[in-house]
C-alpha atoms as a PDB file:
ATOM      1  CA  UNK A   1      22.406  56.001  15.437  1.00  0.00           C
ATOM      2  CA  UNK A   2      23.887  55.405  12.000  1.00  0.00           C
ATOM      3  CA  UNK A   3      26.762  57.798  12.757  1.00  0.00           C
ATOM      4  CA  UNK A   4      27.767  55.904  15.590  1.00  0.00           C
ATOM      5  CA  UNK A   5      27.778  52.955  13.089  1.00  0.00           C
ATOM      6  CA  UNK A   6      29.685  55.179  10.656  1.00  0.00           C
ATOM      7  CA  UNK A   7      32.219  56.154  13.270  1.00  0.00           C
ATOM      8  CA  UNK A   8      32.677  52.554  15.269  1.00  0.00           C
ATOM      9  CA  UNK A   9      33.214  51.032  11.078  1.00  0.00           C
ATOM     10  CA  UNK A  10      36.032  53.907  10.198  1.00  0.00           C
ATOM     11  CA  UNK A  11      37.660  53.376  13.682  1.00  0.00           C
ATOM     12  CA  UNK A  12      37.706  49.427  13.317  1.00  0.00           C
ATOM     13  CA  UNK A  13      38.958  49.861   9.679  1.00  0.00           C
ATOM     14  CA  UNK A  14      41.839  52.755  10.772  1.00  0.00           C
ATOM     15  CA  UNK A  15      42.911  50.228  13.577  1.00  0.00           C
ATOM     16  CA  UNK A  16      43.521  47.341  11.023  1.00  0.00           C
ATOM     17  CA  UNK A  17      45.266  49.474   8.668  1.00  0.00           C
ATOM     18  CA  UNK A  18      48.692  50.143  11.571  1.00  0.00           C
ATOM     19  CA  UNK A  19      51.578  49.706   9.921  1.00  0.00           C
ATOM     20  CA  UNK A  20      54.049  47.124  11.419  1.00  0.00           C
ATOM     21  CA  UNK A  21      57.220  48.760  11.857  1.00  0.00           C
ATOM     22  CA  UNK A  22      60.354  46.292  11.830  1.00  0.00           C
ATOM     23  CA  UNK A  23      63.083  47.498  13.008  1.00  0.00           C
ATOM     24  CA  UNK A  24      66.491  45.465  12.978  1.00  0.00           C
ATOM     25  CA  UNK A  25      69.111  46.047  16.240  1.00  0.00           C
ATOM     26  CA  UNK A  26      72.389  44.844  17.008  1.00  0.00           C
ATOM     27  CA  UNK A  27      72.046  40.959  18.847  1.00  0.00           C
ATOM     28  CA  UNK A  28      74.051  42.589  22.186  1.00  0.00           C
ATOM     29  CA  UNK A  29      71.173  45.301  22.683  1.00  0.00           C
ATOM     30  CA  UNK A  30      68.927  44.806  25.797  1.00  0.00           C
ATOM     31  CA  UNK A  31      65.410  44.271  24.792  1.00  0.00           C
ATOM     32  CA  UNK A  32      62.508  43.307  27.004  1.00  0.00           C
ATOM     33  CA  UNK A  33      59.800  43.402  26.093  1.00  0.00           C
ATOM     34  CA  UNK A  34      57.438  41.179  27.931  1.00  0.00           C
ATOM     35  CA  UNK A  35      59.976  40.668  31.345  1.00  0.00           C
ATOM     36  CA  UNK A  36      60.111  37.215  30.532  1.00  0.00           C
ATOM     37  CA  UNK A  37      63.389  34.974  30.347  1.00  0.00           C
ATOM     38  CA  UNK A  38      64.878  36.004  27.327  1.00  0.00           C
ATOM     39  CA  UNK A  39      67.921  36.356  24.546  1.00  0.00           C
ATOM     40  CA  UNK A  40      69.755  38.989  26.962  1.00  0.00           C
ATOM     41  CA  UNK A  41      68.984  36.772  30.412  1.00  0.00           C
ATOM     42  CA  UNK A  42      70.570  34.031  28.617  1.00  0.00           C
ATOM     43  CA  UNK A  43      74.082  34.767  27.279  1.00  0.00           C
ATOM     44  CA  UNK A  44      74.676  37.421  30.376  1.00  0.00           C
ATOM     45  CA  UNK A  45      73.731  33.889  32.480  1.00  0.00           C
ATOM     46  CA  UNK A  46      76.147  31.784  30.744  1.00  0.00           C
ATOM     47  CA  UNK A  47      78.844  34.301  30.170  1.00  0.00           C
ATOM     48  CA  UNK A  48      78.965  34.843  34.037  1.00  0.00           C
ATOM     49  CA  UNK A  49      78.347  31.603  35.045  1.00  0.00           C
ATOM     50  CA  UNK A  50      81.388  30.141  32.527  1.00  0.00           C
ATOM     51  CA  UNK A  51      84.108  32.789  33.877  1.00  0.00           C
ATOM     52  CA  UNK A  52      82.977  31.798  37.397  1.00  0.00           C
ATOM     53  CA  UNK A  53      83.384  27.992  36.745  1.00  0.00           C
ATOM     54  CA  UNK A  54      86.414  28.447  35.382  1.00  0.00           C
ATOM     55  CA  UNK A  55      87.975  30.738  38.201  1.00  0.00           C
ATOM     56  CA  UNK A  56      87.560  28.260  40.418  1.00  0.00           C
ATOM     57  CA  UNK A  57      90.293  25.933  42.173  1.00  0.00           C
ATOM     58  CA  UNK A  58      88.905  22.679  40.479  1.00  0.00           C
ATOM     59  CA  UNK A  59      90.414  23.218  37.463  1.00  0.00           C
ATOM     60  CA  UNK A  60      93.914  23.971  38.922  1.00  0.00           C
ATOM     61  CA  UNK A  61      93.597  20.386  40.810  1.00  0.00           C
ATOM     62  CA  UNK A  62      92.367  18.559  37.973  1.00  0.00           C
ATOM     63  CA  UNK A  63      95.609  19.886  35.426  1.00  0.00           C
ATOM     64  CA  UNK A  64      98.188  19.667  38.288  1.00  0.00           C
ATOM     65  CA  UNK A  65      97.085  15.885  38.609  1.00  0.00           C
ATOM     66  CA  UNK A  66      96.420  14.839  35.479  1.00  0.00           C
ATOM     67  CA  UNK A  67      98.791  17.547  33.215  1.00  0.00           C
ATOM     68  CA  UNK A  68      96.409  18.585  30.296  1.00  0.00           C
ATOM     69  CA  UNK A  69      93.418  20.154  30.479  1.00  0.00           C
ATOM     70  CA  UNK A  70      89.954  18.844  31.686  1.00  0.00           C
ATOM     71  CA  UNK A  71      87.053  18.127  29.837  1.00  0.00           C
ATOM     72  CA  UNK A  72      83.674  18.719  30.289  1.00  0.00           C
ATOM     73  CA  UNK A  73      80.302  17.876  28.797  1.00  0.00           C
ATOM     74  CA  UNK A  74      77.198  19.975  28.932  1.00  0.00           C
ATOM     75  CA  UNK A  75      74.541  17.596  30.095  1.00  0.00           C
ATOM     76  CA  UNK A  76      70.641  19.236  30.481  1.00  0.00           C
ATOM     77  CA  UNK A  77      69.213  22.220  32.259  1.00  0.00           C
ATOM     78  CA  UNK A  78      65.765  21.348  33.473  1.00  0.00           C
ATOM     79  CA  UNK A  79      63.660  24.309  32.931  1.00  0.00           C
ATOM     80  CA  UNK A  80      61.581  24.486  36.038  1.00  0.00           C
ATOM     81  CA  UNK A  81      59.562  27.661  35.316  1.00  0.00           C
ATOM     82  CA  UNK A  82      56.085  27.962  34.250  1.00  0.00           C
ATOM     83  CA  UNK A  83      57.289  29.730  31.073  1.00  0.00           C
ATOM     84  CA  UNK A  84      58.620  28.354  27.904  1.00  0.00           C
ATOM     85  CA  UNK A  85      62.546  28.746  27.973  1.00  0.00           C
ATOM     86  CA  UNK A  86      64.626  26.773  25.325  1.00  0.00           C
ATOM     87  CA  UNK A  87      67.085  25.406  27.718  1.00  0.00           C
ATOM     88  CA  UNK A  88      69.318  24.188  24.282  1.00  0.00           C
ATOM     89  CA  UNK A  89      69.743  27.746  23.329  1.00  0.00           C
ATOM     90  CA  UNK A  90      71.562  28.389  26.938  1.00  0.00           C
ATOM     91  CA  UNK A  91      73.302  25.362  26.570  1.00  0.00           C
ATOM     92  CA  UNK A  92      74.665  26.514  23.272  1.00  0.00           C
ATOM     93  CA  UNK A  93      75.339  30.166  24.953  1.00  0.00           C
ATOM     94  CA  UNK A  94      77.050  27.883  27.570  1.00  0.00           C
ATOM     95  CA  UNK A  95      79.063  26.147  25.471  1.00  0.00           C
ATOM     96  CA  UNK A  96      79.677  28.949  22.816  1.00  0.00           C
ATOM     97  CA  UNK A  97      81.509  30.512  26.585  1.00  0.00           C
ATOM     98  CA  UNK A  98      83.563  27.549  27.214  1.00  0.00           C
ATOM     99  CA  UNK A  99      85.062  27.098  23.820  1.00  0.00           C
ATOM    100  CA  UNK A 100      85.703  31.149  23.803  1.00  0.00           C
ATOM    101  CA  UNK A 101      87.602  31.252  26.766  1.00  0.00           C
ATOM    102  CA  UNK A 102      89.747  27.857  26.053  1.00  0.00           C
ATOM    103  CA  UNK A 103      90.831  27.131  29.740  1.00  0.00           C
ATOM    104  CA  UNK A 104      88.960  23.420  29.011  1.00  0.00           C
ATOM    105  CA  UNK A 105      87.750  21.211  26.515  1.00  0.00           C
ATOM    106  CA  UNK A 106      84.434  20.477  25.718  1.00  0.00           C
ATOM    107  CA  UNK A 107      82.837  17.286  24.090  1.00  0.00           C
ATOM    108  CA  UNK A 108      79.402  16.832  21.972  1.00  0.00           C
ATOM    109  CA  UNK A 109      76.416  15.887  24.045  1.00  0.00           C
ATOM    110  CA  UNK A 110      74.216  12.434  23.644  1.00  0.00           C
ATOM    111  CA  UNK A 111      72.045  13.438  20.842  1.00  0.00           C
ATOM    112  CA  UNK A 112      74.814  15.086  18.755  1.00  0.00           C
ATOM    113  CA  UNK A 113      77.127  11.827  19.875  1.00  0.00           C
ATOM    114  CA  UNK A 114      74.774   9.306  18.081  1.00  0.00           C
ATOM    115  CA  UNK A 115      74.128  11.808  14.851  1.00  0.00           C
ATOM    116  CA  UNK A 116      78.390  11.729  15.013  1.00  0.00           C
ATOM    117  CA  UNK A 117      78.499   7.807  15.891  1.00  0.00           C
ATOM    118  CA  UNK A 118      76.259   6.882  12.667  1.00  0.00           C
ATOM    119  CA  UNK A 119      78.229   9.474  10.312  1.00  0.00           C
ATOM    120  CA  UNK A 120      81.191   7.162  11.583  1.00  0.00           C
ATOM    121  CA  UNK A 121      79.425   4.427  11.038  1.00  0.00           C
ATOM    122  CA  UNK A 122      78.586   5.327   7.165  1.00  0.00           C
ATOM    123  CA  UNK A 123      82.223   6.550   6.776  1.00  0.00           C
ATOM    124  CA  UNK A 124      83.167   2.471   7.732  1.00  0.00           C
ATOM    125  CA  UNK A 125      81.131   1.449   4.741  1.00  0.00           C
ATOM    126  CA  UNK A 126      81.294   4.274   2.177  1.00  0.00           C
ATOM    127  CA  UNK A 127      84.505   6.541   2.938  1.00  0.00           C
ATOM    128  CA  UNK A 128      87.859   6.004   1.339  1.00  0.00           C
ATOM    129  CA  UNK A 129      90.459   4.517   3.773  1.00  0.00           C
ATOM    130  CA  UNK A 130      92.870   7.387   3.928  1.00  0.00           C
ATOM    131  CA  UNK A 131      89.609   9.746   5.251  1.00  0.00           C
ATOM    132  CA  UNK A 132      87.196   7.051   6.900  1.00  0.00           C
ATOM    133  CA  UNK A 133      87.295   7.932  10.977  1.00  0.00           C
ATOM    134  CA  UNK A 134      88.653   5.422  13.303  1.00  0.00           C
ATOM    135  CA  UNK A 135      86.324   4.266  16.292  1.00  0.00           C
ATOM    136  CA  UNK A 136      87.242   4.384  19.870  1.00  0.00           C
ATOM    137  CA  UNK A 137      89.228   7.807  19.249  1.00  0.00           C
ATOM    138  CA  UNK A 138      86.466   9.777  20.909  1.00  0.00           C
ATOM    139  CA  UNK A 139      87.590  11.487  24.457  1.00  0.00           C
ATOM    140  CA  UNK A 140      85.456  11.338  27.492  1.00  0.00           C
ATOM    141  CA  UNK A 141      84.549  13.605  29.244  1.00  0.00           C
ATOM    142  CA  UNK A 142      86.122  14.664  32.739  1.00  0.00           C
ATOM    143  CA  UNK A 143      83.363  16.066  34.199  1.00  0.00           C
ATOM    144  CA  UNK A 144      79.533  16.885  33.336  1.00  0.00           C
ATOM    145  CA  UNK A 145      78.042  20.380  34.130  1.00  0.00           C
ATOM    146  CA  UNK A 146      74.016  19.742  34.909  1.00  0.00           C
ATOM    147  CA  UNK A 147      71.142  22.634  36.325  1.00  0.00           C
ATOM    148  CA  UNK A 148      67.564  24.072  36.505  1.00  0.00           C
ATOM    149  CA  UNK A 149      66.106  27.225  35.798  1.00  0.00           C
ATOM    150  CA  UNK A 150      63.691  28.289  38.153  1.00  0.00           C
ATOM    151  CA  UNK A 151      61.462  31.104  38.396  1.00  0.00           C
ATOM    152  CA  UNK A 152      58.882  32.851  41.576  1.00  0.00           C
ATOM    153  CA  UNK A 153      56.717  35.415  40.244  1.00  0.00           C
ATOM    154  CA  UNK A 154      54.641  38.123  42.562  1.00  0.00           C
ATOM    155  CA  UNK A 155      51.375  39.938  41.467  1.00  0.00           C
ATOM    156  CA  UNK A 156      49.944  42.394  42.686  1.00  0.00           C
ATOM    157  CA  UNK A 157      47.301  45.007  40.711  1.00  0.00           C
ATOM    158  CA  UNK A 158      49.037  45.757  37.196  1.00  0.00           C
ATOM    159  CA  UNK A 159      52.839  45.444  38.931  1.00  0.00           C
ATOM    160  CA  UNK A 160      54.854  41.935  39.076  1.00  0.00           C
ATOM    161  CA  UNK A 161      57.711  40.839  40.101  1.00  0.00           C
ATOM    162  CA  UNK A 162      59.547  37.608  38.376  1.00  0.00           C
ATOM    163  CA  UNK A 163      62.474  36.519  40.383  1.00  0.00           C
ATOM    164  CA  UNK A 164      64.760  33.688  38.322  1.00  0.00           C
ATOM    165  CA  UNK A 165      66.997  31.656  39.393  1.00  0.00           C
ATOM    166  CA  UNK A 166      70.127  29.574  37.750  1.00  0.00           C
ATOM    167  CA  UNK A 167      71.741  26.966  39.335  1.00  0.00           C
ATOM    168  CA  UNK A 168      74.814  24.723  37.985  1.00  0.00           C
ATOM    169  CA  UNK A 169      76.510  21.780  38.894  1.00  0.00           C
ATOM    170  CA  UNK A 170      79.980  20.472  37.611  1.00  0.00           C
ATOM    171  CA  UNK A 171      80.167  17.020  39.141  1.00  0.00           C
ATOM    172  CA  UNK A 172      83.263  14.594  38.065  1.00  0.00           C
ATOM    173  CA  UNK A 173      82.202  11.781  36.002  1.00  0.00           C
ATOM    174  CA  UNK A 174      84.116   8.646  37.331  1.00  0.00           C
ATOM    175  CA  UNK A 175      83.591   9.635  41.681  1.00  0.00           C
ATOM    176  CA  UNK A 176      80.225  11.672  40.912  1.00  0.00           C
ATOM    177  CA  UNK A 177      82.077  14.291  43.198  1.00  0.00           C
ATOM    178  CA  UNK A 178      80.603  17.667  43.189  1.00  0.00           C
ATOM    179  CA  UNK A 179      83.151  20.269  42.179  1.00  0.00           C
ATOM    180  CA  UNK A 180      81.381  23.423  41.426  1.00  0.00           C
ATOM    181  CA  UNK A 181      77.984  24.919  41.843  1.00  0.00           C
ATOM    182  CA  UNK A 182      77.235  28.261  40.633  1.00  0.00           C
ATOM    183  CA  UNK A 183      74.217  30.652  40.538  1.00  0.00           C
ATOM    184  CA  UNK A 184      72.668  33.708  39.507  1.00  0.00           C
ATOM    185  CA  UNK A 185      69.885  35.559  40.034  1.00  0.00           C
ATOM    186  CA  UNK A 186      67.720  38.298  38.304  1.00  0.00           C
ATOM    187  CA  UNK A 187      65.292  40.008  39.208  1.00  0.00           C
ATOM    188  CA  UNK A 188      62.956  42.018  36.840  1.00  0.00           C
ATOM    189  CA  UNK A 189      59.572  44.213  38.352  1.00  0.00           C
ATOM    190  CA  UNK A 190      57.263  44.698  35.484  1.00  0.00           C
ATOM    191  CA  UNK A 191      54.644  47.037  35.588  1.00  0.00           C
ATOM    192  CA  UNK A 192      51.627  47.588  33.201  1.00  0.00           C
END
């Protein structure tokens, strides 16, 4: 009986004593570990999603009318999944695509607006004239780009199947006219 004892203590104390190996990759390298949403789903999503937006006739109507180029804001995507997804890090991937490309402009969202409107607002009071920020030079946007992330996942034994789903809306700001909707899919079957 005491060897069992012997053997279950060395075995608990050899399992505590794994090394953690770290191992450092490049950022573009697939990994999946769990088959959750992750870093890879994310900037493949908005990379795809951007160059479709932006190959679409919209833009050609907005610049032929209006002879500059439009600008759009990055309002929220509503993560609608049961898992934890930062929906600001795909915005930034999103927005990080839209400023690469340069086919539109693209202004600050509401929370980074106000941090920006009460920097201004210090500059009015503390800055020198010659580098104090005017007010009312900010440009508005053109048109705001809004979506969900949703997610179905299938069980069955030690297999599963998580479908997700990305949808986007560009809408124009002043006639709330929808001018785009995108989406992409992926698919991942995990199995244990």
């Amino acid at each position: 009986m005491h060897v069992i004892y012997l053997v279950a203590f060395i075995l608990l104390i050899s399992a505590g004593c794994q090394k953690r190996v770290v191992q450092r990759v490049d950022t573009d390298k697939v990994v999946d570990l769990s088959g959750r949403w992750n870093d890879t789903d994310s900037r493949l999503v908005a990379e795809e999603m951007i160059k479709d937006v932006l190959s679409r006739p919209w833009i050609q109507r907005f610049e032929e009318r209006n002879n500059r180029r439009p600008v759009i804001i990055i309002g929220e995507v509503k993560n609608r999944t049961h898992e934890h997804i930062d929906s600001e890090a795909f915005i930034k991937n999103l927005e990080r695509e839209v400023i690469n490309i340069g086919a539109v402009r693209i202004v600050q969202g509401a929370e980074f607006r106000e941090l920006m409107r009460e920097e201004r607002a210090d500059q009015q009071e503390f800055a020198s004239a010659e580098t104090m920020k005017r007010w009312r030079q900010e440009i508005g946007a053109d048109y705001m780009m809004n979506g969900t992330i949703n997610a179905i996942t299938d069980q069955y034994g030690k297999q599963k199947t998580v479908y997700y789903q990305v949808n986007l809306e560009l809408s124009d700001m002043e006639t709330n006219e929808k001018v785009w909707i995108g989406e992409k899919k992926i698919k991942k079957v995990i199995s244990n």
